[in-house]
Protein backbone atom coordinates (compact mmCIF):
# COMPACT_ATOMS: atom_id res chain seq x y z
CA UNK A 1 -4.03 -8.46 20.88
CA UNK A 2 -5.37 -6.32 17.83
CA UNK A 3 -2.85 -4.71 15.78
CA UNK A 4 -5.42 -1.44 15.57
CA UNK A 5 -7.09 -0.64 18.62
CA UNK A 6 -9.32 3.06 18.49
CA UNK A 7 -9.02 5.50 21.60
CA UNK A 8 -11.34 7.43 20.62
CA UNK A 9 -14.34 8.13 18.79
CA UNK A 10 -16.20 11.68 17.46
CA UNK A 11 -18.83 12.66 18.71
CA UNK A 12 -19.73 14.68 15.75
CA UNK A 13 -17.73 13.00 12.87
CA UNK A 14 -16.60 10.39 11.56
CA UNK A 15 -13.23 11.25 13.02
CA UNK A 16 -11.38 8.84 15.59
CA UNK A 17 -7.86 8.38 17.16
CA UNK A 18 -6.19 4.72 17.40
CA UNK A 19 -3.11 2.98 17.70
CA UNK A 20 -0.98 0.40 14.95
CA UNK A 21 1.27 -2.17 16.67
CA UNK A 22 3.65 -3.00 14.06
CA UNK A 23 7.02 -4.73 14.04
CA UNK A 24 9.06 -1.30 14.46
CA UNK A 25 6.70 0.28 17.38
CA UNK A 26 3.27 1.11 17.89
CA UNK A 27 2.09 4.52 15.77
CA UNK A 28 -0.66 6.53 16.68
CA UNK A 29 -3.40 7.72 13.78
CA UNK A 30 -3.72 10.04 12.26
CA UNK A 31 -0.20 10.05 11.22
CA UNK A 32 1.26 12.33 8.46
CA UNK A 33 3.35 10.13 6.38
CA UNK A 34 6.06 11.02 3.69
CA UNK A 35 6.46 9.43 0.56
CA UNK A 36 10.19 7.59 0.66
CA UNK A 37 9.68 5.92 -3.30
CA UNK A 38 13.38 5.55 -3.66
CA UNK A 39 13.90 4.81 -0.07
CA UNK A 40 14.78 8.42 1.05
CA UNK A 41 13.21 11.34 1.91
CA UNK A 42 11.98 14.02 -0.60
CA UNK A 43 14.04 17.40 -0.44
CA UNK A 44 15.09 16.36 3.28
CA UNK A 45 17.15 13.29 4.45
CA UNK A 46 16.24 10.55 6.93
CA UNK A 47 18.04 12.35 9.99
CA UNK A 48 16.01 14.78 9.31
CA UNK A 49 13.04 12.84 9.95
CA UNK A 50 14.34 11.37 12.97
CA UNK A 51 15.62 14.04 14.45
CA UNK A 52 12.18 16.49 14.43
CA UNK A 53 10.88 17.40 17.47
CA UNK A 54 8.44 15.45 19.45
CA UNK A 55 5.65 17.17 18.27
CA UNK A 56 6.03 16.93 14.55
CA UNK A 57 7.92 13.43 14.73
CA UNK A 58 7.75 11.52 11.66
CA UNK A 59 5.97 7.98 12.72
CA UNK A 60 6.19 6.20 9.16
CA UNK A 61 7.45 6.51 5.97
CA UNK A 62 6.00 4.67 2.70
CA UNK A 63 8.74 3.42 -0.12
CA UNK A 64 7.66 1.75 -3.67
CA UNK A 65 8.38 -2.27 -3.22
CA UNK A 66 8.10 -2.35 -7.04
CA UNK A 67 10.64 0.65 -7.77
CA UNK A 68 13.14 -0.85 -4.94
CA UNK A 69 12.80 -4.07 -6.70
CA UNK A 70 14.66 -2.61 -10.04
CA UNK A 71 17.08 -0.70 -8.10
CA UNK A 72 19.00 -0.75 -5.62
CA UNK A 73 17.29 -4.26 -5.83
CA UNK A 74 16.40 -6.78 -3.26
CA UNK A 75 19.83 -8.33 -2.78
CA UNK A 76 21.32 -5.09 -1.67
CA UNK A 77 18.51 -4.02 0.56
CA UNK A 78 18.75 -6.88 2.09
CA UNK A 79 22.48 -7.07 2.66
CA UNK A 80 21.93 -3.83 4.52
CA UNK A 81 19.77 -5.54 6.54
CA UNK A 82 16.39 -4.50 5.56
CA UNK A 83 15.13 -1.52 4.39
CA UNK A 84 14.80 0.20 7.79
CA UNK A 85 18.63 -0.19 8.00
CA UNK A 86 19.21 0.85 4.20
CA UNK A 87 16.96 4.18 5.09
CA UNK A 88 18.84 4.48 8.31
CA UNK A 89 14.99 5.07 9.76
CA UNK A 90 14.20 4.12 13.24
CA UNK A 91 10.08 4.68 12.67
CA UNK A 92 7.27 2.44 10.66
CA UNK A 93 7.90 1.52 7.09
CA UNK A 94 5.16 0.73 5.08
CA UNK A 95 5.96 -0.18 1.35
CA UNK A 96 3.32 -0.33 -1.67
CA UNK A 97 3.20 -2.65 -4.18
CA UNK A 98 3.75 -0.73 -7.15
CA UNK A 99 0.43 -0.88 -9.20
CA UNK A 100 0.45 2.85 -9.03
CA UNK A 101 2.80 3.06 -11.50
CA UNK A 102 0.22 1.69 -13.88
CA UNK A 103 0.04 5.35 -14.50
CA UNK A 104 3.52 5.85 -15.51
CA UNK A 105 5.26 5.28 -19.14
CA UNK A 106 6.84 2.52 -17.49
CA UNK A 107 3.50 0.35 -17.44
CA UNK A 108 2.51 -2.02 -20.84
CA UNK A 109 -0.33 -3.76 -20.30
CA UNK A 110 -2.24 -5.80 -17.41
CA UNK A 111 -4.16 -9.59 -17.57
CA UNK A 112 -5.98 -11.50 -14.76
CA UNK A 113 -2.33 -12.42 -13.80
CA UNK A 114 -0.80 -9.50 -13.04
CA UNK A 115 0.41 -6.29 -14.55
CA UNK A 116 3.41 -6.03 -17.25
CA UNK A 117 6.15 -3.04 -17.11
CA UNK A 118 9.25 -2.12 -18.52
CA UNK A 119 12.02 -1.54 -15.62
CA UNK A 120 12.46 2.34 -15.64
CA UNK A 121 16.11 1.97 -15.35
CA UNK A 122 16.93 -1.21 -17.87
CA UNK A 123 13.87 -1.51 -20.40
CA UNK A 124 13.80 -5.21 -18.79
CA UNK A 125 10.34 -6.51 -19.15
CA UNK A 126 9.10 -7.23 -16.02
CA UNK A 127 5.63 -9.13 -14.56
CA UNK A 128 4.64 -8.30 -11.46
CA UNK A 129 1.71 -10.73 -9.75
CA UNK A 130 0.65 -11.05 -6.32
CA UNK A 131 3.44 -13.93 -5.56
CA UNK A 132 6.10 -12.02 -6.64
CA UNK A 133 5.43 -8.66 -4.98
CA UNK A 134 4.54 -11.01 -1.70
CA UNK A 135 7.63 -12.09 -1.94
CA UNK A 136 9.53 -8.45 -2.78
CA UNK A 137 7.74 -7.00 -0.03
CA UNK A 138 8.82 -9.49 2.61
CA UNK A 139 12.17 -9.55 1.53
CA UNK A 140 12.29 -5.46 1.90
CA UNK A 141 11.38 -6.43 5.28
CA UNK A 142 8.68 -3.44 5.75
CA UNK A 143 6.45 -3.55 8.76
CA UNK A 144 3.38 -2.87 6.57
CA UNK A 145 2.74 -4.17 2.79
CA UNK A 146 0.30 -3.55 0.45
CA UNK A 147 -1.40 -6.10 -1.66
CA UNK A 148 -1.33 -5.88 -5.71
CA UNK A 149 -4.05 -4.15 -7.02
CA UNK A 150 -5.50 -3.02 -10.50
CA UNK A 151 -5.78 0.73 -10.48
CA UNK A 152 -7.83 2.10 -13.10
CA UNK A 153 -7.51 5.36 -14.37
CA UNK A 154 -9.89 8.22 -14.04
CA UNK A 155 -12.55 8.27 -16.69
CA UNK A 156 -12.54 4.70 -18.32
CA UNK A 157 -15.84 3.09 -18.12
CA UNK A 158 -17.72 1.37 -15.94
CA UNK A 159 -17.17 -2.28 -17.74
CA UNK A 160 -13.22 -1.19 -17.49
CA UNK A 161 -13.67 -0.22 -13.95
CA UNK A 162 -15.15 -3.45 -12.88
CA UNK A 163 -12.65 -5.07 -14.49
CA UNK A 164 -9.89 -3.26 -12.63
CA UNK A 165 -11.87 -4.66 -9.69
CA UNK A 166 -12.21 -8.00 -9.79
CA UNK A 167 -8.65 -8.51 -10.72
CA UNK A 168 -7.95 -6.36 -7.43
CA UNK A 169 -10.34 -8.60 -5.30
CA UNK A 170 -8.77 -11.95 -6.88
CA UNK A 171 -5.49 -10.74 -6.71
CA UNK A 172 -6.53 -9.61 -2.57
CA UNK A 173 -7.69 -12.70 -2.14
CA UNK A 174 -4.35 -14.87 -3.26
CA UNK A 175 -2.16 -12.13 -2.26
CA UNK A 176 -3.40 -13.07 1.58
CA UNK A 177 -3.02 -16.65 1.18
CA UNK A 178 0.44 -16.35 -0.55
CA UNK A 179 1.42 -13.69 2.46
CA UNK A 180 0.29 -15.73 5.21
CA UNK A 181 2.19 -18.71 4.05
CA UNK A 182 4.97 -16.77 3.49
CA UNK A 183 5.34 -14.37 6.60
CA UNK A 184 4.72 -18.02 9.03
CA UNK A 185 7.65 -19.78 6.87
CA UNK A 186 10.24 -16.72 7.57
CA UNK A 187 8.99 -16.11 11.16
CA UNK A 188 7.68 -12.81 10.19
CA UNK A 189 5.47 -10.19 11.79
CA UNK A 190 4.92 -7.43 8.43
CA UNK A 191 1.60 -6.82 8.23
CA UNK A 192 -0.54 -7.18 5.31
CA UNK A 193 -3.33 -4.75 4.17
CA UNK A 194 -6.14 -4.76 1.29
CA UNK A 195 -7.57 -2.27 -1.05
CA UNK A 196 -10.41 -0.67 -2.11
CA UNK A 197 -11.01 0.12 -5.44
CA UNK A 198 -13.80 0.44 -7.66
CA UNK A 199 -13.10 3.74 -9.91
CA UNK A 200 -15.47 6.95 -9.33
CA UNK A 201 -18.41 4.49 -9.58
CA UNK A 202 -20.19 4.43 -6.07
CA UNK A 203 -21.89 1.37 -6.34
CA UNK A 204 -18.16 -0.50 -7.40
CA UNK A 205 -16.88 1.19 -4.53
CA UNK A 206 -19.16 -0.12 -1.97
CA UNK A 207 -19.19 -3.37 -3.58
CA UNK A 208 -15.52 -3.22 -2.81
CA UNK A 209 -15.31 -1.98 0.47
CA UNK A 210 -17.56 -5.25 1.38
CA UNK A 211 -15.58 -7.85 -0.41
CA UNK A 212 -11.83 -6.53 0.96
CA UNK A 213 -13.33 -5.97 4.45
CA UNK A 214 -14.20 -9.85 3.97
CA UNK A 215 -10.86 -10.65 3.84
CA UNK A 216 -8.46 -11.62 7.05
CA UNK A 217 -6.00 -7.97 6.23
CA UNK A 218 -4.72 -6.44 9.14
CA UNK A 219 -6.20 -2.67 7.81
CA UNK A 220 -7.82 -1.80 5.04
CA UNK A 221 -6.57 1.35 2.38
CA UNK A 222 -8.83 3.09 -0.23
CA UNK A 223 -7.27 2.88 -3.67
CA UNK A 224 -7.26 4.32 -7.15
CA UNK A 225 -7.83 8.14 -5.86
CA UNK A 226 -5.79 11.31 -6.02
CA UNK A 227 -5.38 10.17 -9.76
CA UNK A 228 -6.03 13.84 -11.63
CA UNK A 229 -9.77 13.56 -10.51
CA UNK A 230 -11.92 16.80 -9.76
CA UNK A 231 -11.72 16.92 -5.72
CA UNK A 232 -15.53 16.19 -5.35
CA UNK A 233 -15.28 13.01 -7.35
CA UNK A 234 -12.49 11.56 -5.08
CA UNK A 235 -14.35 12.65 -1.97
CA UNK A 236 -17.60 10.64 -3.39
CA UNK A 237 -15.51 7.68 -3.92
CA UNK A 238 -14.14 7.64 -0.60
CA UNK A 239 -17.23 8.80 1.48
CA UNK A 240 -19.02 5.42 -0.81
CA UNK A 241 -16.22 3.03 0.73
CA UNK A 242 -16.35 4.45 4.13
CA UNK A 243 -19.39 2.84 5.33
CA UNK A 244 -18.38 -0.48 4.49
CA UNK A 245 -14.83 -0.63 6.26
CA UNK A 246 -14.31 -1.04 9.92
């Protein structure tokens, strides 16, 4: 059975209504869903969320892998039993990798490896490449992770851009292999998805959008916007990728 199935289909629009099976229940889209970074709500706590009403449920919540990583840590969010049971959430918990923080003062530099920070809360220097946020991610125990990408920043060039790129789609590419060995040895059922990037450039984009489509991910998410670009720019870059993702 497919993990996303559609209901239903626009006649108009682009616009469509589906279902995500995942490990924690089966969420219908379009979902609104909060930003948990830390693992907790912003300005309103977990029973909060699972306590609204029917008709404004919260179905998921999305918490920084990398940021849980440095603290609590892994150890303790997994002594609580995962990070549904740290969160005390009974709905969908996706969890991204982190390479969003590239924009951050914690970020140093990046190579065809992976990207190089300083933990926020030690000054530890830490390297984070698609093995080791694999292995973060499945240890947080999330129903849906995100792969490591390269997010470049608004306004660097085109040569920077496809840079950013390629490391994404290499990094896509082992970050698959590495999960799918991974989530068979511990019996798993998280869900891995790929992303799009490609800058503000339109041709990157779509040249994106084919290559992580390509790949076996069980969904697909459009990177690297939202980043301090004007709105019309982020709407290009996303109507560019569009076409090329199922």
């Amino acid at each position: 059975m497919p993990v996303f199935t559609i209901l239903h289909r626009d006649k108009q629009t682009n616009a469509r209504r589906g279902k995500l099976k995942t490990a924690h229940g089966t969420i219908e889209t379009p979902f609104f869903m909060p930003a948990a970074t830390k693992a907790t709500g912003k300005f309103i706590t977990t029973d909060d969320y699972n306590n609204l009403g029917k008709n404004t449920k919260v179905q998921a919540m999305i918490c920084n892998a990398f940021i849980l990583s440095c603290k609590p840590g892994i150890d303790v969010i997994k002594a609580a039993g995962g990070v549904h049971s740290f969160m005390n959430f009974k709905g969908v918990v996706f969890t991204d990798c982190g390479g969003f923080q590239m924009s951050r003062s914690m970020y140093e530099h990046k190579s065809d490896k992976g990207i190089h920070f300083r933990n926020p809360f030690n000054n530890q220097k830490i390297i984070l490449t698609p093995q080791k946020i694999m292995e973060i991610e499945l240890a947080l125990g999330s129903d849906v992770a995100m792969m490591l990408d390269d997010m470049s920043g608004y306004g660097v060039s085109k040569e920077e851009a496809r840079i950013a790129m390629n490391n994404t789609h290499a990094w896509g590419s082992l970050s698959l292999r590495i999960h799918q060995e991974l989530r068979k040895k511990n019996k798993s059922k998280q869900l891995l998805f790929g992303i799009v990037q490609g800058n503000f450039y339109p041709d990157l984009r779509q040249e994106s959008a084919k290559y992580i489509s390509s790949l076996d991910f069980d969904g697909i998410a459009i990177g690297g916007v939202a980043i301090g670009e004007p709105m019309e720019k982020m709407y290009e870059a996303v109507d560019a990728a569009l076409p090329y993702i199922p």
